[in-house]
N, C-alpha and C. Protein backbone atom coordinates (compact mmCIF):
# COMPACT_ATOMS: atom_id res chain seq x y z
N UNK A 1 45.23 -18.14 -6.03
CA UNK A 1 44.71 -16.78 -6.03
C UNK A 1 43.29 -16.78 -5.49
N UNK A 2 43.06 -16.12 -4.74
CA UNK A 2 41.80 -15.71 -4.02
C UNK A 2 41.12 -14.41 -4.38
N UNK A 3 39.76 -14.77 -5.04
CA UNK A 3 38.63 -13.74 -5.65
C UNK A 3 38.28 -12.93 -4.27
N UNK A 4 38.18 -11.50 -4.43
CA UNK A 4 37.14 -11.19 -3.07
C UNK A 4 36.19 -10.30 -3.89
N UNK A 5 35.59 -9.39 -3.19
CA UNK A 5 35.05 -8.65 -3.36
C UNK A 5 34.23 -7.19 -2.09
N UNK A 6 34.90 -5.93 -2.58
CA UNK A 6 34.51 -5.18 -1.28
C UNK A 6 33.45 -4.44 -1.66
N UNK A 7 32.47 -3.81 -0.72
CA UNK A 7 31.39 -3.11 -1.22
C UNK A 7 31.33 -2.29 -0.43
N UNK A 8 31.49 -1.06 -0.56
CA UNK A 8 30.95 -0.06 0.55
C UNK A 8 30.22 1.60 0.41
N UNK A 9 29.76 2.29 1.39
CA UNK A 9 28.69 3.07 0.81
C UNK A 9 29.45 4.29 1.34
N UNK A 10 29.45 5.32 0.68
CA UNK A 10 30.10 6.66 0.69
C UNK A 10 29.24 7.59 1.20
N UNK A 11 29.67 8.43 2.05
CA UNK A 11 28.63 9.41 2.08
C UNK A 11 28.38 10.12 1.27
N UNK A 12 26.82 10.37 0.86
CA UNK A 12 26.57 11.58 -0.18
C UNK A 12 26.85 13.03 -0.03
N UNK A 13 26.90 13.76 1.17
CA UNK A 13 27.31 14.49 1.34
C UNK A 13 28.49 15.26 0.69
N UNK A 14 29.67 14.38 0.16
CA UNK A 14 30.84 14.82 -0.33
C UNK A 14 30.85 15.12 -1.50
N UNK A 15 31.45 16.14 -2.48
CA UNK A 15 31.22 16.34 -3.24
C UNK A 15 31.99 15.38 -4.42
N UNK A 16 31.51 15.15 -6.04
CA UNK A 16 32.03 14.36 -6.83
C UNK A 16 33.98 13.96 -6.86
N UNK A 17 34.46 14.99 -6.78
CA UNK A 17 36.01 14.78 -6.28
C UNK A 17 36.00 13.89 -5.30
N UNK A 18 35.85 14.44 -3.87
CA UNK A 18 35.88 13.56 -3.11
C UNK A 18 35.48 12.38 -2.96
N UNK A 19 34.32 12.07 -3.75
CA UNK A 19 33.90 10.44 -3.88
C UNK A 19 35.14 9.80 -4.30
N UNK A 20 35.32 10.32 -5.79
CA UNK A 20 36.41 9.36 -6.74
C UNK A 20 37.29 9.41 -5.61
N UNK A 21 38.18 10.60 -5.19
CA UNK A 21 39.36 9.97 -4.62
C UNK A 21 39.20 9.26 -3.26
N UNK A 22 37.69 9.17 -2.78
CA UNK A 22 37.96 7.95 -1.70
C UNK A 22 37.84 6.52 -2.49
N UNK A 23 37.23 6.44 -3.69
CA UNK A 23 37.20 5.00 -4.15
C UNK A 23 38.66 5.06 -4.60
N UNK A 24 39.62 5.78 -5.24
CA UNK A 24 40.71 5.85 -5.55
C UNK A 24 41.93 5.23 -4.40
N UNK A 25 41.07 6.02 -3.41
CA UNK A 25 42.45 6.06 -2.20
C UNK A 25 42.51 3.89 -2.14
N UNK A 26 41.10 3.68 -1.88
CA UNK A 26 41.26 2.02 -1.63
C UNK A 26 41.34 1.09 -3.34
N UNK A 27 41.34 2.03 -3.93
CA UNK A 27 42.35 0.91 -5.23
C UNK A 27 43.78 1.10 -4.95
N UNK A 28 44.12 2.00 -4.87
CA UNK A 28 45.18 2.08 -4.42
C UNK A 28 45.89 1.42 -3.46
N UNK A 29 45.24 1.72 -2.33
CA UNK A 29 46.07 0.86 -1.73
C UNK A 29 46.12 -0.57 -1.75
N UNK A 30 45.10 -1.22 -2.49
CA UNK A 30 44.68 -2.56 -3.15
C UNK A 30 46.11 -3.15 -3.59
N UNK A 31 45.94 -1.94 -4.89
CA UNK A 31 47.31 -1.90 -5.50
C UNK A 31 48.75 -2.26 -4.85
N UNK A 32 49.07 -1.19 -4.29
CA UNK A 32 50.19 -1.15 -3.24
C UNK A 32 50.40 -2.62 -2.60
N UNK A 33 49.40 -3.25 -2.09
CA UNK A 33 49.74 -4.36 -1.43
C UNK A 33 49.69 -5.93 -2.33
N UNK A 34 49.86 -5.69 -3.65
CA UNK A 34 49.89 -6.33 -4.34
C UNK A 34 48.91 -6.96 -5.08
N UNK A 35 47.73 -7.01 -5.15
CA UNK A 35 46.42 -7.07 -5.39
C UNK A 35 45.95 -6.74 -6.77
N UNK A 36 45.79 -7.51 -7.77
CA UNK A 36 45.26 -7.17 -8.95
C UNK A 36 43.66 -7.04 -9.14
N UNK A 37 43.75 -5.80 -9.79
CA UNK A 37 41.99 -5.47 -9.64
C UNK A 37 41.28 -5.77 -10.68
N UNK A 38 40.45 -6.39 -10.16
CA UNK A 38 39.65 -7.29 -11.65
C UNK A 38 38.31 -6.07 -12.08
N UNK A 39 37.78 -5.73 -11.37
CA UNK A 39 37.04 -5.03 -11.44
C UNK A 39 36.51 -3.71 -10.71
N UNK A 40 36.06 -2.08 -11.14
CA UNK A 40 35.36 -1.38 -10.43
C UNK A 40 34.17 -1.09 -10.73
N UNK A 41 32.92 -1.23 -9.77
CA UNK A 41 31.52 -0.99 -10.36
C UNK A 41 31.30 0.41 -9.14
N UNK A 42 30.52 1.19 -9.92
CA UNK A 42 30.38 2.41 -9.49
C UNK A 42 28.86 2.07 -9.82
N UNK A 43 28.18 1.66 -8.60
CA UNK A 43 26.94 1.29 -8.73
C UNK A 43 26.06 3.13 -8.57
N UNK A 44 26.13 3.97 -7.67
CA UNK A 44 26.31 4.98 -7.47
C UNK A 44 24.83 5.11 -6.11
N UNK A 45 24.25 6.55 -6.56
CA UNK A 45 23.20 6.90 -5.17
C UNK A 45 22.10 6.14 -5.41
N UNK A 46 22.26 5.31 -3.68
CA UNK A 46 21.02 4.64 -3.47
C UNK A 46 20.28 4.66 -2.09
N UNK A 47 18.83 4.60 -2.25
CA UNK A 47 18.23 4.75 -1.00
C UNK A 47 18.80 3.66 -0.02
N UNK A 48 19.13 3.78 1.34
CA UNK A 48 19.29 3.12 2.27
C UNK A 48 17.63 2.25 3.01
N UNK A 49 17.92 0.99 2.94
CA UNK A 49 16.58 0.71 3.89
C UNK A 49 16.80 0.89 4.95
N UNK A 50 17.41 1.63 5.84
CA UNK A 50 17.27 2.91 7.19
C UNK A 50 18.25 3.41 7.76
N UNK A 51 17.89 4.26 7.91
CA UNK A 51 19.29 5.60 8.15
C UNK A 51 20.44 4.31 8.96
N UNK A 52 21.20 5.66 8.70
CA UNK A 52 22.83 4.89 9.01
C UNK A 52 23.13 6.84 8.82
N UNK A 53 23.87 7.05 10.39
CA UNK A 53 24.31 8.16 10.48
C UNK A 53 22.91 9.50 9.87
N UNK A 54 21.87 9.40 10.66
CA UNK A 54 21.25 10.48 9.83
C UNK A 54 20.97 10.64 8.40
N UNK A 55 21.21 9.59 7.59
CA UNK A 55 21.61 9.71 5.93
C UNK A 55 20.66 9.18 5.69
N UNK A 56 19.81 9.01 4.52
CA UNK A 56 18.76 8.31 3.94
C UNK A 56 19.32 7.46 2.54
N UNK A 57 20.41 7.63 2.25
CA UNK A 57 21.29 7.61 0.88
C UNK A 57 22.69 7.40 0.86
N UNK A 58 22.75 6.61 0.33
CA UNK A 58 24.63 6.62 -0.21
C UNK A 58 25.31 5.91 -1.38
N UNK A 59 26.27 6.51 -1.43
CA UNK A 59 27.06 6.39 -2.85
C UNK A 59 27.37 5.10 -2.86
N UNK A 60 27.36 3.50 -3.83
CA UNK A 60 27.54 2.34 -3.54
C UNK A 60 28.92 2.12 -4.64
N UNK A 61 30.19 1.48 -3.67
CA UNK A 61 31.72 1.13 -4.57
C UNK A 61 31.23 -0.36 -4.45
N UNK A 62 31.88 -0.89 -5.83
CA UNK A 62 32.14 -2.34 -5.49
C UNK A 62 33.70 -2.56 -6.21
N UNK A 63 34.54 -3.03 -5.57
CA UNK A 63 35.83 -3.60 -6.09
C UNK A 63 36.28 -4.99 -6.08
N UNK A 64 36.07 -5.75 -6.92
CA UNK A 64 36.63 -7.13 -7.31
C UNK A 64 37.78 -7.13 -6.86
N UNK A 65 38.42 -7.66 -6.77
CA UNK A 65 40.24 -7.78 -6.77
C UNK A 65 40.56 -9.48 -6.30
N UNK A 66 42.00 -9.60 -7.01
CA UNK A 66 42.16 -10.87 -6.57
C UNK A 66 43.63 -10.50 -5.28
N UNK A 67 43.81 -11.48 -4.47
CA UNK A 67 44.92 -11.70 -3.73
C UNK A 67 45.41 -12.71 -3.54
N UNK A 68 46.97 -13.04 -3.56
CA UNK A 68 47.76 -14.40 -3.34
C UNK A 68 47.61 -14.98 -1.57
N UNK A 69 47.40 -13.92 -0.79
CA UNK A 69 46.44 -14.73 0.43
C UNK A 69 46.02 -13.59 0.97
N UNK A 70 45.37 -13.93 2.17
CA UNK A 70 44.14 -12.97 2.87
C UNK A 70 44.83 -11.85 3.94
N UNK A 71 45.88 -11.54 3.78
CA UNK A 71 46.15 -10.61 4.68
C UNK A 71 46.08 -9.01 4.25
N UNK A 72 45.62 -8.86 3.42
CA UNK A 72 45.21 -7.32 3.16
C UNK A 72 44.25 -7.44 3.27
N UNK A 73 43.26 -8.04 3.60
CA UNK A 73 42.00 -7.71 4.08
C UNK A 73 41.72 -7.23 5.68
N UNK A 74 42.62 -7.72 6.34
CA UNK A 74 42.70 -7.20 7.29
C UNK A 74 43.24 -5.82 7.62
N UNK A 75 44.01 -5.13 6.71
CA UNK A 75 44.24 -3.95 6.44
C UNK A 75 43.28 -2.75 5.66
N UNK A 76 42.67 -3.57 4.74
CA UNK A 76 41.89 -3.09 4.06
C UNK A 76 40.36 -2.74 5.22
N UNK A 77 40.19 -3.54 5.69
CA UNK A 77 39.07 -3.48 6.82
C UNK A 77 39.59 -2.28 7.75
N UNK A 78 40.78 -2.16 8.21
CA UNK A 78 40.82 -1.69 9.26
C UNK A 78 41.01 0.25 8.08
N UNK A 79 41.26 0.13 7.44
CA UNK A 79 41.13 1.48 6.54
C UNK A 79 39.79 1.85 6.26
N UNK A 80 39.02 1.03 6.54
CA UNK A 80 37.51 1.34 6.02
C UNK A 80 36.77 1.69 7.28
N UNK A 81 37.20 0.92 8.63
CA UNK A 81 36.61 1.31 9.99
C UNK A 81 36.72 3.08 10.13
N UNK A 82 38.22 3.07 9.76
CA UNK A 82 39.02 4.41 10.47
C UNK A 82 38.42 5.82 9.67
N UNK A 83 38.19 5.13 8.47
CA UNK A 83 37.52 6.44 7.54
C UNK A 83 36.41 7.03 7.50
N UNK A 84 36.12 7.96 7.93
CA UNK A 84 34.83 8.95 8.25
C UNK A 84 33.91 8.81 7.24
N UNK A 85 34.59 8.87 5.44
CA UNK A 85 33.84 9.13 5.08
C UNK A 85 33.11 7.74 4.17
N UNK A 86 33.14 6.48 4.65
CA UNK A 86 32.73 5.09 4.49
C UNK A 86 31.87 5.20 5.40
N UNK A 87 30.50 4.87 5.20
CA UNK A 87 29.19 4.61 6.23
C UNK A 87 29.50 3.32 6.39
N UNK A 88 29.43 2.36 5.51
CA UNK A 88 29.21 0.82 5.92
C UNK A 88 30.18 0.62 5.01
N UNK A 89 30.37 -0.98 5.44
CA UNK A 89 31.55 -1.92 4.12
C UNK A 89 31.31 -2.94 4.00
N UNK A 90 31.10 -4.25 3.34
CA UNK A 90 31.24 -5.49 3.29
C UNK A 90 32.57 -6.35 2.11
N UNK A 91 33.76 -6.90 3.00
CA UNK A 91 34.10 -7.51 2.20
C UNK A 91 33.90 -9.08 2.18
N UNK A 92 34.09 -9.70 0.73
CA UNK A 92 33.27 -11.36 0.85
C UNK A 92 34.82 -11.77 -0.25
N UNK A 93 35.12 -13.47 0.00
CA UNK A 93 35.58 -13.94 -0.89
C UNK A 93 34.91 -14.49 -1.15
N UNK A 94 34.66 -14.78 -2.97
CA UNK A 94 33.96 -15.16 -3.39
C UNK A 94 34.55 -16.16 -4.56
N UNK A 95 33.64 -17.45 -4.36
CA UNK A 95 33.87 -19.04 -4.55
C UNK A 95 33.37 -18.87 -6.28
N UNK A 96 33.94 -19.93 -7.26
CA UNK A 96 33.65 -20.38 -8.38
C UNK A 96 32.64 -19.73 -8.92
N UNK A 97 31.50 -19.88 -8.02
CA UNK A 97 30.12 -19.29 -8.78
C UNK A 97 29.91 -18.38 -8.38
N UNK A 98 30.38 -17.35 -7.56
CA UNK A 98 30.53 -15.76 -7.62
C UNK A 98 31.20 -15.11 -8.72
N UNK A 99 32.33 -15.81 -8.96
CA UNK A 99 33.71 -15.28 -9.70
C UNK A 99 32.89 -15.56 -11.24
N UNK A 100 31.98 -16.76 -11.50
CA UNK A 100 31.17 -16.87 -12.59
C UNK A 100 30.22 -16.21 -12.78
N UNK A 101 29.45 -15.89 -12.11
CA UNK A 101 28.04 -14.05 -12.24
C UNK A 101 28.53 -13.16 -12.73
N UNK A 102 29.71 -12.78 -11.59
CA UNK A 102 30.14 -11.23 -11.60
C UNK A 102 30.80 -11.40 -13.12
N UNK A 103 31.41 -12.20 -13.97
CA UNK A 103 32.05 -12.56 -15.19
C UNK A 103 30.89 -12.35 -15.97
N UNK A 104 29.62 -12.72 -16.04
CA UNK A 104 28.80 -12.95 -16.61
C UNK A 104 27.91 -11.76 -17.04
N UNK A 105 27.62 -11.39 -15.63
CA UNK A 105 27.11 -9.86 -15.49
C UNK A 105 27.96 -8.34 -16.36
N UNK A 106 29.43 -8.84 -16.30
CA UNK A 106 29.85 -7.41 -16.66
C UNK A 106 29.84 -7.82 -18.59
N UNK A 107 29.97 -8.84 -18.56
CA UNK A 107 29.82 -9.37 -20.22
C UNK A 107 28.89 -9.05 -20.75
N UNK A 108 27.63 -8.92 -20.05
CA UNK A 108 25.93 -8.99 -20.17
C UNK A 108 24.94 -9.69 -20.53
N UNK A 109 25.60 -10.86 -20.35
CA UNK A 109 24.88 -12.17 -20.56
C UNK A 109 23.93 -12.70 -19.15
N UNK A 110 23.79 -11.91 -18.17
CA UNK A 110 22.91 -12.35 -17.29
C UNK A 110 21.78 -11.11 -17.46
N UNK A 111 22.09 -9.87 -18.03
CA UNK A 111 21.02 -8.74 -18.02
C UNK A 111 20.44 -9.08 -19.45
N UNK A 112 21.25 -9.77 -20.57
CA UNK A 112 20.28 -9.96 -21.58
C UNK A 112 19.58 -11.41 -21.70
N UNK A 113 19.81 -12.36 -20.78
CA UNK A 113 19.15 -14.03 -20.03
C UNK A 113 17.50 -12.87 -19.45
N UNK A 114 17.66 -12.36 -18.30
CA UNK A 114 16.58 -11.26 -17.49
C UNK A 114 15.13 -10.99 -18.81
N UNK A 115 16.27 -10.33 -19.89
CA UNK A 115 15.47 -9.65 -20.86
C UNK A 115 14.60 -10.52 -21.43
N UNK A 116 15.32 -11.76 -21.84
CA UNK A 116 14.61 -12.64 -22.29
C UNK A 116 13.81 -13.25 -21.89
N UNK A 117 13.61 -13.66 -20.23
CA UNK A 117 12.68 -14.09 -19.21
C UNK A 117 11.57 -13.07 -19.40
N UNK A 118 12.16 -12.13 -19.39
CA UNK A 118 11.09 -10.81 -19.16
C UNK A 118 10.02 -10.95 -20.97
N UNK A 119 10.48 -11.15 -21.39
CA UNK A 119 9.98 -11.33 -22.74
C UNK A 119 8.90 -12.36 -22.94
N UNK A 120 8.99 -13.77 -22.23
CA UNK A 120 8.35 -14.52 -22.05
C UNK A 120 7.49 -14.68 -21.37
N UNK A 121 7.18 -13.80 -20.52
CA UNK A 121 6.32 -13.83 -19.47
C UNK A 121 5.15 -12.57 -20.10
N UNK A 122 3.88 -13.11 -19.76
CA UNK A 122 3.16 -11.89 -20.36
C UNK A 122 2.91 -10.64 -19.27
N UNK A 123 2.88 -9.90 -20.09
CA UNK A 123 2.54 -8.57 -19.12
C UNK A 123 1.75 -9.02 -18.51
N UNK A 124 0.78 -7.90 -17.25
CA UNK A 124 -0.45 -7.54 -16.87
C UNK A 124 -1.27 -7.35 -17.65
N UNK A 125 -1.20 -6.56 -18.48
CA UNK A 125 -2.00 -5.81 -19.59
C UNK A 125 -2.41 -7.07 -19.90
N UNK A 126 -1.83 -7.51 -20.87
CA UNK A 126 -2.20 -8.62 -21.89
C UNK A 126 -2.77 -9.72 -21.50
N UNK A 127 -2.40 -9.82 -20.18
CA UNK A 127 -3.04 -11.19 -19.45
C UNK A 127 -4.73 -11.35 -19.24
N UNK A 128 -5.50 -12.53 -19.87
CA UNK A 128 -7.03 -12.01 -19.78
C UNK A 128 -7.24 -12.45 -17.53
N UNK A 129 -8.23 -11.55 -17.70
CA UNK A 129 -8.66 -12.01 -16.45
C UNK A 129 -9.24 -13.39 -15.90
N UNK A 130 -8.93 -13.95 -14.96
CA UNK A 130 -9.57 -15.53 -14.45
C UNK A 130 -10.61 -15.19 -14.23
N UNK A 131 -11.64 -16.06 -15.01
CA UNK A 131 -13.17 -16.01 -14.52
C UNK A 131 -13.17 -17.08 -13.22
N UNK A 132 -13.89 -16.66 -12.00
CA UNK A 132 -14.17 -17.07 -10.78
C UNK A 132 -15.64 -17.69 -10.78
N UNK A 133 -15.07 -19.15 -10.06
CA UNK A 133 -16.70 -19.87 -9.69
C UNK A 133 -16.91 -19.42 -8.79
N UNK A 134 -18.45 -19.98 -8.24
CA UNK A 134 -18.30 -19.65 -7.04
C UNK A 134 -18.74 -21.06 -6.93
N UNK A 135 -18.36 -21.14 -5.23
CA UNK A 135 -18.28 -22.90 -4.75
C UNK A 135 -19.58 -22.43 -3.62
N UNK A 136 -20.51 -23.52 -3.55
CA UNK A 136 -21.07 -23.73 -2.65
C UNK A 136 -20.77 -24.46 -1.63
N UNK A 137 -20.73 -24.50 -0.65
CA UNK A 137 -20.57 -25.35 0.72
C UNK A 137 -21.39 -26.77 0.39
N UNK A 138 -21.47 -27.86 1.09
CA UNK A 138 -21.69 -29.06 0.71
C UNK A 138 -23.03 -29.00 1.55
N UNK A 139 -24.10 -29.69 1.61
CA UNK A 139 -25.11 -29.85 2.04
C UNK A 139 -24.80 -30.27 3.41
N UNK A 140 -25.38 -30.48 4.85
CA UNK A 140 -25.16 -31.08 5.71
C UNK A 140 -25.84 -32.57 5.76
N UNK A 141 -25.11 -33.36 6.29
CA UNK A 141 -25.50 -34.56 5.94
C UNK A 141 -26.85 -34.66 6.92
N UNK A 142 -27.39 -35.64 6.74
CA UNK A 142 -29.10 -35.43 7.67
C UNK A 142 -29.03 -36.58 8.45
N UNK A 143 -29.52 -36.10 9.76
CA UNK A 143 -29.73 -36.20 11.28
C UNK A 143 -29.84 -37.55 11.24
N UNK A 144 -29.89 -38.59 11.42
CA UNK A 144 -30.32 -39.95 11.90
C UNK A 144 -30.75 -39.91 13.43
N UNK A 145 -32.32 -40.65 13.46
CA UNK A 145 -32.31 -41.10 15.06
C UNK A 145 -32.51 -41.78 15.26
N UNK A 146 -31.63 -42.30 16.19
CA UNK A 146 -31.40 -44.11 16.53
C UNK A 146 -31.70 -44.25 17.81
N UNK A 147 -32.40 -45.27 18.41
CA UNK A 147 -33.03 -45.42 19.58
C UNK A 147 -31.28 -45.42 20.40
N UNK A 148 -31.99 -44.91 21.71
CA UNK A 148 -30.63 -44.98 22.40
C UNK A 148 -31.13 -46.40 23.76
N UNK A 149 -29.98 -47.54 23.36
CA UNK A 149 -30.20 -48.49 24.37
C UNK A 149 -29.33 -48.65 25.50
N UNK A 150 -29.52 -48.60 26.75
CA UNK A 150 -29.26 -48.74 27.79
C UNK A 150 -28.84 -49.98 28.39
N UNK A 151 -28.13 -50.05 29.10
CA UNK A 151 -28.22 -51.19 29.87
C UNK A 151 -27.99 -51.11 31.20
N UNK A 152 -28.76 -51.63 31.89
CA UNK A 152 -28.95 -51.35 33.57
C UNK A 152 -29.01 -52.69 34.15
N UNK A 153 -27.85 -53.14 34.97
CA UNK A 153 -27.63 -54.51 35.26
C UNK A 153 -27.52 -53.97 36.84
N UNK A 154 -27.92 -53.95 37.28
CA UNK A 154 -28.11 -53.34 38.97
C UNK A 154 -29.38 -55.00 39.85
């Protein structure tokens, strides 16, 4: 069995119906082609770092799913090209330690690990300020003058 994972961004434009049933339409057909779905994250509206179609924003799907081999992805891709209302898509299969995050993450054992980092670390606030030396430059070392000897064998 092969983990994947698809991600793609909806236009905001559409109204709440229409979102669900475009994330609907591709579980579905997930479904249909035999595909058990491990997961849906409805990450939802997010700023784009730069337009894509005039848009500043879009709705973010993520669908886990497993498959017995890779040929609905090639279907699945070509449903996501054809559809107007998909801005972008990325699908990834994802190895041992993907399939272990995304497990981890929806459990919440990686957002409450975060919390705890975050806990340990001191604020700004609380942190005292570094007192600063200041460094002087080093003295220059001093001139020596040494006879300069010649030699003229002419």
């Amino acid at each position: 069995m092969n983990h994947y994972e698809v991600t793609f961004i909806i236009d905001p434009v559409l109204s709440g119906d229409e979102i669900k049933s475009t994330a609907n339409t591709y579980e579905a057909l997930l479904k249909d082609q035999g595909c058990s779905i491990v997961h849906v994250h409805e990450i939802g509206l997010k700023q784009l770092a730069y337009p894509i179609n005039k848009k500043s924003s879009g709705i973010y799907y993520c669908i886990e799913f497993t498959s017995i081999d890779g040929t609905i992805i090639g279907k699945l891709e070509l449903s996501l090209r054809r559809d107007e209302r998909i801005m972008r898509f990325l699908t990834v299969r994802l190895d041992k330690y993907g399939i272990k995050y995304n497990e981890d993450r929806r459990t919440g054992k990686i957002s409450a690990y975060r919390k705890k980092e975050a806990k340990k670390k001191p604020s700004d606030a609380q942190s005292a300020p570094v007192a600063r030396q200041e460094v002087k430059a080093p003295a220059p070392a001093p001139v020596v003058a040494a006879p300069v000897v010649v030699n003229e064998e002419e």
